[in-house]
C-alpha atoms as a PDB file:
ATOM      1  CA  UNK A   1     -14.559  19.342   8.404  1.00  0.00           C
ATOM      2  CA  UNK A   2     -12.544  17.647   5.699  1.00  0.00           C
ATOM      3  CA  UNK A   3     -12.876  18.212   1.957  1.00  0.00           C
ATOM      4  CA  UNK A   4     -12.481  14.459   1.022  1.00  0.00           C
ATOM      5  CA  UNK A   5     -14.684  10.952   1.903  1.00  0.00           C
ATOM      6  CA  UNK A   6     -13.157   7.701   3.313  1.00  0.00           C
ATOM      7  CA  UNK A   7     -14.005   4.594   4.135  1.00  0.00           C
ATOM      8  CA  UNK A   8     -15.790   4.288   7.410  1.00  0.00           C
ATOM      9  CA  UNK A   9     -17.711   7.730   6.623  1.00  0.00           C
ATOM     10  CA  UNK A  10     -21.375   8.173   6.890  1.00  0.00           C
ATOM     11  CA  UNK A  11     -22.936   9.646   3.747  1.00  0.00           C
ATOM     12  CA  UNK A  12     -26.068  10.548   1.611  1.00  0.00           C
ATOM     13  CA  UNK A  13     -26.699   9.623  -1.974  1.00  0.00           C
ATOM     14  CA  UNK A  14     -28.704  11.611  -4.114  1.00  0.00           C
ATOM     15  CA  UNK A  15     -29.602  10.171  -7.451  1.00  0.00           C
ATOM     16  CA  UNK A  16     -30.958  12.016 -10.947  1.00  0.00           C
ATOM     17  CA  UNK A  17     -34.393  11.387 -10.269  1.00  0.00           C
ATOM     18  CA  UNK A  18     -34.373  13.107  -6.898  1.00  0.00           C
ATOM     19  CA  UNK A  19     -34.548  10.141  -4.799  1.00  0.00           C
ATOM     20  CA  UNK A  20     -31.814   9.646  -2.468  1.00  0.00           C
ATOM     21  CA  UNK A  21     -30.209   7.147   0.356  1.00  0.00           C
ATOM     22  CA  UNK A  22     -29.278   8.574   3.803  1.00  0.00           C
ATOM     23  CA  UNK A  23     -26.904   7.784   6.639  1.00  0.00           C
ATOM     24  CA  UNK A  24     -24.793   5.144   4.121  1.00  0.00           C
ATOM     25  CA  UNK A  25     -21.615   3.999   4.961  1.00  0.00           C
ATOM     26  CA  UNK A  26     -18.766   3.688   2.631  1.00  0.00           C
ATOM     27  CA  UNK A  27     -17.302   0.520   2.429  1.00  0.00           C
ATOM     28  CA  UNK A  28     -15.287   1.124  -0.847  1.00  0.00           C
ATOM     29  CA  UNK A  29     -14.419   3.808  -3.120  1.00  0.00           C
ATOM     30  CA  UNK A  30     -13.742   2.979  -6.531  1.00  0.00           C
ATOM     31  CA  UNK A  31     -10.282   3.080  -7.955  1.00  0.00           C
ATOM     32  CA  UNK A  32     -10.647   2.767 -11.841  1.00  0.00           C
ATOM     33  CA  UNK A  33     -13.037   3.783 -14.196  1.00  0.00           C
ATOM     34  CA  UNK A  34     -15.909   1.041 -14.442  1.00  0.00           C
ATOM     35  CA  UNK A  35     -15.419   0.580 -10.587  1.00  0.00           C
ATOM     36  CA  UNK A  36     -18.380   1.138  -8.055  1.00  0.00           C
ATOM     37  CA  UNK A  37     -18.686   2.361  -4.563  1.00  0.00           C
ATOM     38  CA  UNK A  38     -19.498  -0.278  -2.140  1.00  0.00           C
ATOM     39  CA  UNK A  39     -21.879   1.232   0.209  1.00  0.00           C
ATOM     40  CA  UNK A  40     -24.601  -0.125   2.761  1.00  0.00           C
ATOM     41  CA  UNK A  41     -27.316   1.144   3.599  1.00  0.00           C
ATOM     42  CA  UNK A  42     -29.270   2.269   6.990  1.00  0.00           C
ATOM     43  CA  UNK A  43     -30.779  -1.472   7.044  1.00  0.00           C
ATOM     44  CA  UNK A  44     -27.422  -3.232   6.662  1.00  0.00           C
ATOM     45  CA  UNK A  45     -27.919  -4.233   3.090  1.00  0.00           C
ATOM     46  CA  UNK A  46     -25.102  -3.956   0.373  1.00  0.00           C
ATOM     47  CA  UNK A  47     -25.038  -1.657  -2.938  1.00  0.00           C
ATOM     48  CA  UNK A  48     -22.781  -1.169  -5.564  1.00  0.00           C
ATOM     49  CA  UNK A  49     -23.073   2.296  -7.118  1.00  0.00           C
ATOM     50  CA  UNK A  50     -21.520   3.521 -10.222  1.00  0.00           C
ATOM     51  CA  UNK A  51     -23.894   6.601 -11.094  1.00  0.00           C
ATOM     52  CA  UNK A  52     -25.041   9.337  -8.738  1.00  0.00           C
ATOM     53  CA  UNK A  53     -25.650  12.766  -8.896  1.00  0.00           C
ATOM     54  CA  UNK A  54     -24.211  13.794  -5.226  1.00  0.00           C
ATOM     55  CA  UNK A  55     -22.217  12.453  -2.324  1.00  0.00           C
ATOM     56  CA  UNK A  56     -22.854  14.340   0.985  1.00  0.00           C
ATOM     57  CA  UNK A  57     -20.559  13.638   4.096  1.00  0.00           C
ATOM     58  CA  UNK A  58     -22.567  13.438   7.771  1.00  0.00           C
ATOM     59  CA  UNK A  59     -20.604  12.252   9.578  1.00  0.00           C
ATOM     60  CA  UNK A  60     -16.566  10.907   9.990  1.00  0.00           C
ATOM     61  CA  UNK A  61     -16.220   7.299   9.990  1.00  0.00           C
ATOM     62  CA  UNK A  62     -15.104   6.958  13.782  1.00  0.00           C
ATOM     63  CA  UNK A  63     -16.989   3.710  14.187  1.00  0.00           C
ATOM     64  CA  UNK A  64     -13.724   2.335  12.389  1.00  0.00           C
ATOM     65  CA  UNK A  65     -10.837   2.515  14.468  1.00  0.00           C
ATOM     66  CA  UNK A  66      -6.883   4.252  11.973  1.00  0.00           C
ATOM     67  CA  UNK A  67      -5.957   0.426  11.730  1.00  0.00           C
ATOM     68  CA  UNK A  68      -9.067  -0.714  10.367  1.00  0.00           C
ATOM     69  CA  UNK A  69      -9.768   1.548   7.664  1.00  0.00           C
ATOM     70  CA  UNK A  70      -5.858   1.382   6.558  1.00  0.00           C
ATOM     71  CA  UNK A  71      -6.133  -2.349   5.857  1.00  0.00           C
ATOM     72  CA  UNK A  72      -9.429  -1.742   4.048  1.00  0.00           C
ATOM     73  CA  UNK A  73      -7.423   1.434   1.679  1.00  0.00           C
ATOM     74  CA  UNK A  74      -4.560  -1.265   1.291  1.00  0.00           C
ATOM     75  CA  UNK A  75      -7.020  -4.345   0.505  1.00  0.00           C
ATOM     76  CA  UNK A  76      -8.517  -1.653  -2.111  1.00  0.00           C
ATOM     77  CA  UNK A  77      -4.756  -1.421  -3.400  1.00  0.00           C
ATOM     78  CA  UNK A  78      -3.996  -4.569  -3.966  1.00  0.00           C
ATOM     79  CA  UNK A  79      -7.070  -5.802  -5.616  1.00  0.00           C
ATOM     80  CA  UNK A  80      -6.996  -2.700  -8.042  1.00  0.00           C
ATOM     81  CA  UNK A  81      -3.291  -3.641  -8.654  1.00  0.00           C
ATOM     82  CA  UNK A  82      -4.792  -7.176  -9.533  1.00  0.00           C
ATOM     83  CA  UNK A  83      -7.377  -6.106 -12.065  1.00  0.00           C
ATOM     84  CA  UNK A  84      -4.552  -4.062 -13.980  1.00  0.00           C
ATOM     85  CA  UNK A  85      -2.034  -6.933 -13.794  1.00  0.00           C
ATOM     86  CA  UNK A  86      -4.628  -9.261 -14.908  1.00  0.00           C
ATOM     87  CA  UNK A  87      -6.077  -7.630 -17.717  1.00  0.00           C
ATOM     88  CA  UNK A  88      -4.213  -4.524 -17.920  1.00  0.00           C
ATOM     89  CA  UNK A  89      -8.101  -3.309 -19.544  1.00  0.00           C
ATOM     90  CA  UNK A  90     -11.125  -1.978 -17.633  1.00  0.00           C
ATOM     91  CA  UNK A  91     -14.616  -1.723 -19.982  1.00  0.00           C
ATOM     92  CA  UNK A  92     -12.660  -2.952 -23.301  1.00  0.00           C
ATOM     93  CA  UNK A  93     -10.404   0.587 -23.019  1.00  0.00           C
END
């Protein structure tokens, strides 16, 4: 098993009060501090997360084929590049 979660990967979400969201998919993983994760959930619907208490891997993302999930890492990139380049400022820091 790897020690690290991509995009693609199936995960759960376990939140501070106990409550949690299974079998998610990552869709995005944040690259800057204010970011969120992108992640749907087991009924196709779309959530951007910024606080959680745990992130458990079940299973790899091989629904997404190597090509698929580097344009999606490289998208991620480029956009993160853009916010910097932009404002240079993320949350007034």
């Amino acid at each position: 098993m790897k020690d690290y979660i991509e995009i693609g990967d199936k995960v759960r979400i376990w939140f501070s009060d106990g409550e949690s969201m299974p079998n998610c998919e990552v869709l995005y993983i944040p690259c800057a501090e204010g970011d969120s994760w992108r992640i749907k959930d087991k009924d196709g619907d779309l959530h951007y997360i910024q606080r959680f208490e745990m992130m458990s891997l079940l299973t790899l993302g091989y629904n997404k084929s190597e090509k698929e999930i580097k344009k999606l890492q490289e998208y991620n990139s480029k956009l993160a590049d853009e916010v910097l380049r932009l404002g240079g400022k993320i949350n007034g820091e």
